[in-house]
C-alpha atoms as a PDB file:
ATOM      1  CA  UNK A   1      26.417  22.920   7.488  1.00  0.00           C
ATOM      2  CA  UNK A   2      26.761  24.384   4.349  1.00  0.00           C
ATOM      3  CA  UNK A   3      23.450  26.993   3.510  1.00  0.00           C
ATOM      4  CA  UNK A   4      22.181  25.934  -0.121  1.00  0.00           C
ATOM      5  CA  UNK A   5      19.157  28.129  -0.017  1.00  0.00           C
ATOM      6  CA  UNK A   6      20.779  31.677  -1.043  1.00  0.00           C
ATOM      7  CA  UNK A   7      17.514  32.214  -3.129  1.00  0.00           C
ATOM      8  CA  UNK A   8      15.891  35.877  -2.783  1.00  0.00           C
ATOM      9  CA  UNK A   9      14.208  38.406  -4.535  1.00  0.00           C
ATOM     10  CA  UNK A  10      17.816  39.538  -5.741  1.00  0.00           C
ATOM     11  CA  UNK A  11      18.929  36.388  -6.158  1.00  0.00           C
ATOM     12  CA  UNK A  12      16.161  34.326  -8.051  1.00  0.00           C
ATOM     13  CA  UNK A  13      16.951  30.437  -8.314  1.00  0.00           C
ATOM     14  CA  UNK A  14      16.479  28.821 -11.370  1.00  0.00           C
ATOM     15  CA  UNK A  15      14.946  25.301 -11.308  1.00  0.00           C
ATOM     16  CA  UNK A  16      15.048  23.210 -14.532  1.00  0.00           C
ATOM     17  CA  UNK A  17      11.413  21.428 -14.712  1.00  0.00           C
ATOM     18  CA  UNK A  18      11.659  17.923 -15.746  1.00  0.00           C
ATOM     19  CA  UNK A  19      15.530  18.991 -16.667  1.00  0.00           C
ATOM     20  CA  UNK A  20      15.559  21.222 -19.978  1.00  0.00           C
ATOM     21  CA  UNK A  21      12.601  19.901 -20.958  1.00  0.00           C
ATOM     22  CA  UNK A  22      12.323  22.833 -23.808  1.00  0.00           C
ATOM     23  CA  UNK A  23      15.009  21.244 -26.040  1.00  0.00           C
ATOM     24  CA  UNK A  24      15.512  17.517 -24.750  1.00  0.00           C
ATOM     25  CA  UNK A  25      12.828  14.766 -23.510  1.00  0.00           C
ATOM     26  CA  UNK A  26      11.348  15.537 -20.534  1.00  0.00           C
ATOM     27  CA  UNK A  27      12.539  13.527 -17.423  1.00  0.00           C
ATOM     28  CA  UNK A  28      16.002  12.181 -18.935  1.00  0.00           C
ATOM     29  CA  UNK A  29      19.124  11.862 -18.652  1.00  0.00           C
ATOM     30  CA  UNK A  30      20.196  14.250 -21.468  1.00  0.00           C
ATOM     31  CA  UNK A  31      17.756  16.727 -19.864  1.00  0.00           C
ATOM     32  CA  UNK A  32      18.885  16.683 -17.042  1.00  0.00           C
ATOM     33  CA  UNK A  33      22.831  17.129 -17.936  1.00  0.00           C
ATOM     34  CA  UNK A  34      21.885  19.867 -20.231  1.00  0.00           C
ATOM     35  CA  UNK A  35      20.536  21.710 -16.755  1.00  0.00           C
ATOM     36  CA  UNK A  36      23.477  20.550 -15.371  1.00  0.00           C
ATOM     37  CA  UNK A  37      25.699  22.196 -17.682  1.00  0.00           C
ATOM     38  CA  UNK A  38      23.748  25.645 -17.289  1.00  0.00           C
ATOM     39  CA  UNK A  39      24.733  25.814 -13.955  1.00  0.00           C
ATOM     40  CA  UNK A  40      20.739  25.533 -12.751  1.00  0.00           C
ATOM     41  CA  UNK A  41      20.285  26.047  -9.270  1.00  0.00           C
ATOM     42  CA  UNK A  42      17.801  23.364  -9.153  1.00  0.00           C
ATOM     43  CA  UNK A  43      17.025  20.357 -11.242  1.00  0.00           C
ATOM     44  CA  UNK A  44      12.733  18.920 -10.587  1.00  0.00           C
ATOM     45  CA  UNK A  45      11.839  15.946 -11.171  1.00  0.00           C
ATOM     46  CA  UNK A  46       8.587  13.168 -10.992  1.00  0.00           C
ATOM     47  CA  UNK A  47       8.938  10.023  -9.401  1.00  0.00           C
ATOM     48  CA  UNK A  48       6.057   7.245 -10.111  1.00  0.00           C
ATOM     49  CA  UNK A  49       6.878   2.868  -9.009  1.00  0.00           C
ATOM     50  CA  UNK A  50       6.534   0.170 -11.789  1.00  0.00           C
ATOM     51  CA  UNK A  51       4.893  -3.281 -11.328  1.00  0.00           C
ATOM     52  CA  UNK A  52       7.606  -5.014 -10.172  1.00  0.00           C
ATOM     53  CA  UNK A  53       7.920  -1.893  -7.436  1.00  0.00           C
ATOM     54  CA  UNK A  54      11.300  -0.334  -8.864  1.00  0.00           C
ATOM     55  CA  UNK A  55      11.320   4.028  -8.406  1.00  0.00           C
ATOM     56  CA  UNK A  56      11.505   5.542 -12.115  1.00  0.00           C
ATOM     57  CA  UNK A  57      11.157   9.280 -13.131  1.00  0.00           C
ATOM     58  CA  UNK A  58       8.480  10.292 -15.726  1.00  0.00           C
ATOM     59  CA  UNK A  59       5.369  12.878 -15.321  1.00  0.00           C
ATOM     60  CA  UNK A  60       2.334  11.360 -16.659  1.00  0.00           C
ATOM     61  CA  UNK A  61       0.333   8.172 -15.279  1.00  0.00           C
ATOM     62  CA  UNK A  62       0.712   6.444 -18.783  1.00  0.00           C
ATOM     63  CA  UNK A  63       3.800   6.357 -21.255  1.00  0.00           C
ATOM     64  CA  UNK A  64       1.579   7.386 -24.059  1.00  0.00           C
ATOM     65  CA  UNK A  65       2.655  10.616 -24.751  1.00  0.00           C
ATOM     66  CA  UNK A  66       6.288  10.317 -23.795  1.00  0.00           C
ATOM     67  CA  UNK A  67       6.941   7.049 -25.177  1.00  0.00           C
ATOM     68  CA  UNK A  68       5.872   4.786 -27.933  1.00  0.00           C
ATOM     69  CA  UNK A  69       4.427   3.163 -25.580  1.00  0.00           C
ATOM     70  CA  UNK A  70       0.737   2.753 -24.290  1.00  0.00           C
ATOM     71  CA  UNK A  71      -0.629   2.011 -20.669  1.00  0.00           C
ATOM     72  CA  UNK A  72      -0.439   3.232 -17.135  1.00  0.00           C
ATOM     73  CA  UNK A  73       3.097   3.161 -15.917  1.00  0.00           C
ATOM     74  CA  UNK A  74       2.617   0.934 -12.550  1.00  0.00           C
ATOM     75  CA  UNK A  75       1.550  -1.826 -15.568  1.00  0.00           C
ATOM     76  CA  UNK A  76       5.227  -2.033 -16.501  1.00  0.00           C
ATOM     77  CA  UNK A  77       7.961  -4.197 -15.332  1.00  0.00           C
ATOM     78  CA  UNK A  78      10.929  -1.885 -15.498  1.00  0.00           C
ATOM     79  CA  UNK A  79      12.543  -4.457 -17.557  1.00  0.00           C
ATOM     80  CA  UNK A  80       9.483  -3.541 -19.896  1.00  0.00           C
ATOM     81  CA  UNK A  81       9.476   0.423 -19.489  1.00  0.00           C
ATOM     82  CA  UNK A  82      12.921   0.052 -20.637  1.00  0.00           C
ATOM     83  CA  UNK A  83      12.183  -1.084 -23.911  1.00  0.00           C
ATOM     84  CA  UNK A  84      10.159   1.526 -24.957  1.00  0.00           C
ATOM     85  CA  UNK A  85      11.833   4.341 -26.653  1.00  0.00           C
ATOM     86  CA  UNK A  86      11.246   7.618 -24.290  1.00  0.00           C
ATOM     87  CA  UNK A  87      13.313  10.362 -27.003  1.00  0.00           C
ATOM     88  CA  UNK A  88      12.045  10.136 -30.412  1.00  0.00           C
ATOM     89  CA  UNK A  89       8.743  11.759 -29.687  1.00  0.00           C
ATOM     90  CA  UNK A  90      10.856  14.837 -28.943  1.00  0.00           C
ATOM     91  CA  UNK A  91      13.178  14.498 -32.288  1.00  0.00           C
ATOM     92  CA  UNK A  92      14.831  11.326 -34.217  1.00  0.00           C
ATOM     93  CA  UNK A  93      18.089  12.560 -32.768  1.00  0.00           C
ATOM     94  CA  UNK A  94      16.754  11.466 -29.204  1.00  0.00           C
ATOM     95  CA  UNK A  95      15.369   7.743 -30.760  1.00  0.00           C
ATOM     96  CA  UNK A  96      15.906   4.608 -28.091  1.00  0.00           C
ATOM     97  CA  UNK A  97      16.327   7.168 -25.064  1.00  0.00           C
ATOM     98  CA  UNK A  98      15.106   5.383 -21.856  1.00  0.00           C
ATOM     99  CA  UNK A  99      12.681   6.473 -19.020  1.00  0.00           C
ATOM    100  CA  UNK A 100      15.750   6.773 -16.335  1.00  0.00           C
ATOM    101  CA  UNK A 101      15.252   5.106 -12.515  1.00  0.00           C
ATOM    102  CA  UNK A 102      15.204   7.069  -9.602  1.00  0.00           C
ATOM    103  CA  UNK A 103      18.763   5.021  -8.650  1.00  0.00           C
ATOM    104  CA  UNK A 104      20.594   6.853 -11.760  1.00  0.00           C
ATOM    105  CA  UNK A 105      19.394  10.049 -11.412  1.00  0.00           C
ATOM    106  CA  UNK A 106      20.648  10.370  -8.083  1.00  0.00           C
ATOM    107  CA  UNK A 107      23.853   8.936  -9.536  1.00  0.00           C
ATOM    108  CA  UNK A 108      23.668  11.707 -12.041  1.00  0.00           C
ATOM    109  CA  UNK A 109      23.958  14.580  -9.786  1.00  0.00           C
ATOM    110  CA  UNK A 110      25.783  13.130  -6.348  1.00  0.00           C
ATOM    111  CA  UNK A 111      28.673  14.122  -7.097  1.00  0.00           C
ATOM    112  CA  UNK A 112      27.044  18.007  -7.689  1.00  0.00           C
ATOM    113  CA  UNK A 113      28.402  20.437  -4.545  1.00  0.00           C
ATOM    114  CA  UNK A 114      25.662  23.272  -5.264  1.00  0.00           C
ATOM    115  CA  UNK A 115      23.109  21.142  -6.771  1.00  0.00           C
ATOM    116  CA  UNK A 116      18.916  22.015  -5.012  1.00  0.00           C
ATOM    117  CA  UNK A 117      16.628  19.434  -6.190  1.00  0.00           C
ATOM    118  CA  UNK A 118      12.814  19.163  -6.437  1.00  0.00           C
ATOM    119  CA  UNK A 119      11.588  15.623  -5.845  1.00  0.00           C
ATOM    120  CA  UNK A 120       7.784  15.641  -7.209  1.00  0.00           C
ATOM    121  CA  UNK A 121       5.863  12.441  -5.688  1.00  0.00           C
ATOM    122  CA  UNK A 122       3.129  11.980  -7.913  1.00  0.00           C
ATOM    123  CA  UNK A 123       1.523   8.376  -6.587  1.00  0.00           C
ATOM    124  CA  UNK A 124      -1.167   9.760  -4.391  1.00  0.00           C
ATOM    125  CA  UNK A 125      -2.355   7.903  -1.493  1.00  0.00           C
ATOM    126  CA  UNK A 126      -6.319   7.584  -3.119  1.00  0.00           C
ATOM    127  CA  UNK A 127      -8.456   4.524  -2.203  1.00  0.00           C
ATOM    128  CA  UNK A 128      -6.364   1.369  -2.601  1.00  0.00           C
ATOM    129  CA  UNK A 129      -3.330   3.141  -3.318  1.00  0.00           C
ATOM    130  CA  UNK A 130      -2.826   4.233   0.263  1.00  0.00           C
ATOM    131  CA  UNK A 131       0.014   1.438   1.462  1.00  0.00           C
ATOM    132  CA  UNK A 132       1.816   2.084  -2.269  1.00  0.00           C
ATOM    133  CA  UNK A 133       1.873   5.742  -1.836  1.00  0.00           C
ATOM    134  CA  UNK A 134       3.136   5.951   1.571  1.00  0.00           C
ATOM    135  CA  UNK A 135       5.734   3.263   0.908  1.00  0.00           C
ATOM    136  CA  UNK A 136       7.055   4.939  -2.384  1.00  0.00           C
ATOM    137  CA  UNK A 137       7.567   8.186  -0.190  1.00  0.00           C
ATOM    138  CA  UNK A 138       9.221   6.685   3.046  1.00  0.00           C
ATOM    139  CA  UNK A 139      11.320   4.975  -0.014  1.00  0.00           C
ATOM    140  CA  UNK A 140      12.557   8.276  -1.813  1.00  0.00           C
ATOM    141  CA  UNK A 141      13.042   9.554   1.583  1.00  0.00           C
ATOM    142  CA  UNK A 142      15.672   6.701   2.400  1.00  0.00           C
ATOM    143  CA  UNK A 143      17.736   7.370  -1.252  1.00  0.00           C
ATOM    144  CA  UNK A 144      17.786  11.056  -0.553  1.00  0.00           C
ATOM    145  CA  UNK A 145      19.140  10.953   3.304  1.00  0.00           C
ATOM    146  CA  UNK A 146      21.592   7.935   1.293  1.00  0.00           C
ATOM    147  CA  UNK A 147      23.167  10.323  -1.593  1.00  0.00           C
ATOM    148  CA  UNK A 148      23.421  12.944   1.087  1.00  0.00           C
ATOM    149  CA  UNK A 149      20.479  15.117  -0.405  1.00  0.00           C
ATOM    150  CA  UNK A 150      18.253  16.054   2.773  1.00  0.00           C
ATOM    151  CA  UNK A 151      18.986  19.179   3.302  1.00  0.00           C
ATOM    152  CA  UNK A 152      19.300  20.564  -0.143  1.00  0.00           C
ATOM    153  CA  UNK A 153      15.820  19.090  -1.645  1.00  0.00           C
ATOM    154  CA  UNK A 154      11.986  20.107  -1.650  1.00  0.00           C
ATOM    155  CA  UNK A 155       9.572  17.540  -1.297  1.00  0.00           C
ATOM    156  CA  UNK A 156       6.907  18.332  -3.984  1.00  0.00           C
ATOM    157  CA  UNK A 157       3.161  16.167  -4.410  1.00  0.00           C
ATOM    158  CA  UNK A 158       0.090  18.173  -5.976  1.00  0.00           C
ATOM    159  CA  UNK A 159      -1.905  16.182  -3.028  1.00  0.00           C
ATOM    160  CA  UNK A 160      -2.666  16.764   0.662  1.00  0.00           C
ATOM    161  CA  UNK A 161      -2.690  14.041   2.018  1.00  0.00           C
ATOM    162  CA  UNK A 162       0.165  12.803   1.040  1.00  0.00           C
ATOM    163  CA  UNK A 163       1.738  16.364   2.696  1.00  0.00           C
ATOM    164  CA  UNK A 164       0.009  15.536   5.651  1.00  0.00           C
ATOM    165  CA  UNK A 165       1.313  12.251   6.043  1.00  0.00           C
ATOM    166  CA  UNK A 166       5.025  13.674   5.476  1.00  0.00           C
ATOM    167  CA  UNK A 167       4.797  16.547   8.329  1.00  0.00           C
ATOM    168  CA  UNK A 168       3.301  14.090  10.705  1.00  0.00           C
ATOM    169  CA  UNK A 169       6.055  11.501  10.062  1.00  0.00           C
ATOM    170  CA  UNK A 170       9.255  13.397   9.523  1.00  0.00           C
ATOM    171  CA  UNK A 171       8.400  17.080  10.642  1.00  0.00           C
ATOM    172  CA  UNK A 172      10.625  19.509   9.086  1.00  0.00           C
ATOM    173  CA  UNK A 173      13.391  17.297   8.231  1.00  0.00           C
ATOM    174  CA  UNK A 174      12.114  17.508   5.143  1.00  0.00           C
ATOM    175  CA  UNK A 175      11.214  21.235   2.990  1.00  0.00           C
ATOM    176  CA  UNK A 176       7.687  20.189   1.304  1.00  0.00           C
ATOM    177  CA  UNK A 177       7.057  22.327  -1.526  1.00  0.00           C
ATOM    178  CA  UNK A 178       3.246  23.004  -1.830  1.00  0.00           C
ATOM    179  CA  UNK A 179       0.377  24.932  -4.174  1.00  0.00           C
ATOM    180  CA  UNK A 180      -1.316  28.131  -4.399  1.00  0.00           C
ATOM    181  CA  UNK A 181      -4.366  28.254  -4.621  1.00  0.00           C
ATOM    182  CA  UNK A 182      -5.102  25.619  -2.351  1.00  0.00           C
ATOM    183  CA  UNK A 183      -7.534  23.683  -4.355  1.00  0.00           C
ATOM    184  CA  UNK A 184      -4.725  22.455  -6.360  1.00  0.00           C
ATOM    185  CA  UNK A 185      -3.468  20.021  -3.604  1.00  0.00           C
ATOM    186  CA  UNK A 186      -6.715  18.731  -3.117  1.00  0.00           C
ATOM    187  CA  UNK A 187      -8.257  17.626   0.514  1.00  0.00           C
ATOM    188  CA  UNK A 188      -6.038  18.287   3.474  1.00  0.00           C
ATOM    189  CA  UNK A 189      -6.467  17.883   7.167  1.00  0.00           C
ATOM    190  CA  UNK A 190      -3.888  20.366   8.603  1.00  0.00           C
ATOM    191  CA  UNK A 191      -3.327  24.084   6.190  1.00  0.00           C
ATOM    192  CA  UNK A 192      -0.595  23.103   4.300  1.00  0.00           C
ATOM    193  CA  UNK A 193       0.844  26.727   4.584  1.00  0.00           C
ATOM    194  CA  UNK A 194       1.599  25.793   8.291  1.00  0.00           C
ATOM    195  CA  UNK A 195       4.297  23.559   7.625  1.00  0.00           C
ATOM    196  CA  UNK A 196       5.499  24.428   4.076  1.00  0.00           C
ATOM    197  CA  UNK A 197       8.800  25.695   2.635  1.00  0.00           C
ATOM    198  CA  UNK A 198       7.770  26.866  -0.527  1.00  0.00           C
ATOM    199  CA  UNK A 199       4.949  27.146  -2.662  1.00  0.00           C
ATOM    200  CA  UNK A 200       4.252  26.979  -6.392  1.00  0.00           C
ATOM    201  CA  UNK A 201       2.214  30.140  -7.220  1.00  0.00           C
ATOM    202  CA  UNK A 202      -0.423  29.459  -9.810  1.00  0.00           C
ATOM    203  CA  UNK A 203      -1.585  32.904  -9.749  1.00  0.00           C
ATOM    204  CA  UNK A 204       0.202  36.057 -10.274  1.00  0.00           C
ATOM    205  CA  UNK A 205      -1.036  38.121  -7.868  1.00  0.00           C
ATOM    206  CA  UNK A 206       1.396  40.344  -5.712  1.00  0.00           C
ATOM    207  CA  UNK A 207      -0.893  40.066  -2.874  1.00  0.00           C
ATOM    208  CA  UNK A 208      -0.887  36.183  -3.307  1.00  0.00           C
ATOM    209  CA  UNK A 209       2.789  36.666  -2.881  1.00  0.00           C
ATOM    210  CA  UNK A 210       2.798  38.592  -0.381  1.00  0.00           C
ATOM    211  CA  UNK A 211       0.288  36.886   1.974  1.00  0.00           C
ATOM    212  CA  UNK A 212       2.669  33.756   1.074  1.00  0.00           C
ATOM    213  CA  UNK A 213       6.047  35.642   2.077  1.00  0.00           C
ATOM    214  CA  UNK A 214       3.658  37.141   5.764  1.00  0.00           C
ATOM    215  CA  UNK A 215       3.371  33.037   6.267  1.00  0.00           C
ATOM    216  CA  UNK A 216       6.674  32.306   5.980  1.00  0.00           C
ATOM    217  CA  UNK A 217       6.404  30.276   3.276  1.00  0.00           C
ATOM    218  CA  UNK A 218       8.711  31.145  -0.374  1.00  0.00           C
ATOM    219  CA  UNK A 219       6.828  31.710  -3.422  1.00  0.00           C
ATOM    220  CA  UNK A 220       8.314  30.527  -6.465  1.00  0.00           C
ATOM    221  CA  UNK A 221       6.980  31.068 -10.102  1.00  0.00           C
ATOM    222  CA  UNK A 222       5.537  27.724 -11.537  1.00  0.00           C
ATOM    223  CA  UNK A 223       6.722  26.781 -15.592  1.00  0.00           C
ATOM    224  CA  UNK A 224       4.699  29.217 -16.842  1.00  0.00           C
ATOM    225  CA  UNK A 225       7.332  31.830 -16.897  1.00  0.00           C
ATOM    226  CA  UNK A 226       8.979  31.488 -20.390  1.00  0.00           C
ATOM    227  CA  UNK A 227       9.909  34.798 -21.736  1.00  0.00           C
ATOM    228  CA  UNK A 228      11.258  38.406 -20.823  1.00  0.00           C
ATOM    229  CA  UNK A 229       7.484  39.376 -20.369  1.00  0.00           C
ATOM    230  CA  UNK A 230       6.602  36.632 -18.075  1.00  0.00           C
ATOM    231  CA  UNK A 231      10.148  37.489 -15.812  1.00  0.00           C
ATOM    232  CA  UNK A 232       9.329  40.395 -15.458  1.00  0.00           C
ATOM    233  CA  UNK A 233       5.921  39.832 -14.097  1.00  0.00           C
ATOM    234  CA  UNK A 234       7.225  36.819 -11.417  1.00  0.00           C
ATOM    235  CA  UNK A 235      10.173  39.478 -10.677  1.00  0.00           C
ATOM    236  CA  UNK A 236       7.358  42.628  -9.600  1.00  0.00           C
ATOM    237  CA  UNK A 237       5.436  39.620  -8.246  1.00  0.00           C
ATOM    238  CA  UNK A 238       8.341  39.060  -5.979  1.00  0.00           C
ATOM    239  CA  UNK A 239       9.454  35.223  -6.574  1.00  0.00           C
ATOM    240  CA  UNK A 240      12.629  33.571  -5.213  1.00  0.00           C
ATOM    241  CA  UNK A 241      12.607  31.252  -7.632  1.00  0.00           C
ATOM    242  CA  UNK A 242      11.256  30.205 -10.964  1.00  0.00           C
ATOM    243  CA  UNK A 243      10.485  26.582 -12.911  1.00  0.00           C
ATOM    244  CA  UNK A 244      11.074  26.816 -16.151  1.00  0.00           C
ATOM    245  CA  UNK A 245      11.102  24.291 -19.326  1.00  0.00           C
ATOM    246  CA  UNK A 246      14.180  26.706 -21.074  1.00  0.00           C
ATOM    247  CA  UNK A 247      16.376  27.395 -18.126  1.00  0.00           C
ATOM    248  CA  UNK A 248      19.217  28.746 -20.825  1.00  0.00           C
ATOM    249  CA  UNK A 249      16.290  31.878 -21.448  1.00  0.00           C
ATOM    250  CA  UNK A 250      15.378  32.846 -18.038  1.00  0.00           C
ATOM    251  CA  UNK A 251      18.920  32.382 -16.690  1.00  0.00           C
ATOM    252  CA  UNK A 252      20.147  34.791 -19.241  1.00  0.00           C
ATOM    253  CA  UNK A 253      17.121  37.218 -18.469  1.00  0.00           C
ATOM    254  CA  UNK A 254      17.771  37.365 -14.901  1.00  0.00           C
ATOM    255  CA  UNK A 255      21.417  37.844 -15.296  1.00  0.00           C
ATOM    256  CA  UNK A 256      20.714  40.642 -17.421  1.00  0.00           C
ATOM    257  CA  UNK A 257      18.571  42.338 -14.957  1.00  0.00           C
ATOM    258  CA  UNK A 258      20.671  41.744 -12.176  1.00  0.00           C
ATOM    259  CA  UNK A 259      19.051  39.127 -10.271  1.00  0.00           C
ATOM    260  CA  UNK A 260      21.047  35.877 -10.839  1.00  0.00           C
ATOM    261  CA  UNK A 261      24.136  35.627  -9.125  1.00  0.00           C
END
């Protein structure tokens, strides 16, 4: 089996967050081919269900602020979400982009030999939402093992439970990317840092890192790392890899400095 995680401190991944999210809408399909075309080692992405129950990838809760649009997502038929224009807010050159499915991303980038990805769940199993959640996991978990994905992806939700419920059904099949500090993910029954792959470091702190790395578990530098300053900090920090909104920047940065390959 081919090994897709050659990240290290000398070898920092690069992980596009929401695609190039600097220069395109967030969480499309431009964005995501203009990663593509970097040669990112990893492309992350957020994955929330419509109405009428169909997978689609945007951050927020509501399409107000990346669509012209107003209302909670899960209000929308996808037939609906895909008449609202999801580009113009980022320039008139991007006017009557759509907020892409789950389906044609993964279409996107089978075909991709090298290709990591981040899958971010973000509907949380909270009261009355419990069935939905777990169902819209179990359902992202099918379409990765289908596009042949399983063993190059993280599995990425800011809550706890929701890890929980993924270690005690599938294990380690799965690498679940989790937070640091802890508070971030919210209530939890088993440590997180038990079972994790990775974890988003909210803090730079070299002894944050390193307690991480004693654990076994990766840190990577969250999307706060933007500029030479900042990649130099998650470098001495001692990251593997970094999300960032202008992957042609830090790419360039750690290339120059010896730490891309």
């Amino acid at each position: 089996m081919k090994n897709y995680w050659t990240l290290s401190e000398d070898n920092i991944f690069v992980a596009a967050h929401r695609g190039f999210s600097e220069k395109y809408p967030e969480n499309t399909i431009p964005a995501f081919q203009a990663a593509i075309d970097l040669n990112v080692d990893q492309l992350e992405i957020d994955i929330r269900v419509t109405k009428d129950d169909q997978l689609v990838i945007i951050h927020d809760a509501t399409v107000d602020r990346t669509t012209n649009g107003t209302g909670k997502v899960c209000d929308y038929t996808l037939e609906e979400l895909r008449r609202l224009d999801a580009g113009s807010w980022k320039g008139e050159e991007f006017k009557g982009l759509q907020i892409p499915t789950l389906i044609e991303f993964m279409d996107l980038v089978k075909d991709l030999p090298d290709m990591t990805i981040d899958f971010e769940l973000k509907e949380y199993p909270v009261a009355g939402w419990e069935e939905k959640s777990y169902s819209v996991c179990d359902r992202v978990m099918k379409i990765i093992d289908d596009y042949g994905y399983t063993d190059r992806c993280v599995i990425n939700t800011f809550n706890g439970k929701l890890h929980g419920y993924i270690h005690k059904k599938y294990g380690k099949k799965y690498r679940q990317h989790v937070y640091y500090p802890p508070a971030y993910m919210g209530e939890y029954d088993e440590e997180p840092y038990n079972y994790a792959y990775c974890s988003c470091m909210f803090r730079s702190v070299k002894k944050d890192y390193d307690w991480m790395k004693a654990r076994g578990v990766q840190p990577w530098a969250g999307a706060s790392v933007k500029n030479a300053e900042t990649v130099d900090q998650a470098i001495a920090d001692g990251a593997v890899l970094i999300t960032c909104n202008n992957p042609d920047v830090i790419l360039q940065l750690l290339r120059e400095r010896g730490k891309h390959k």
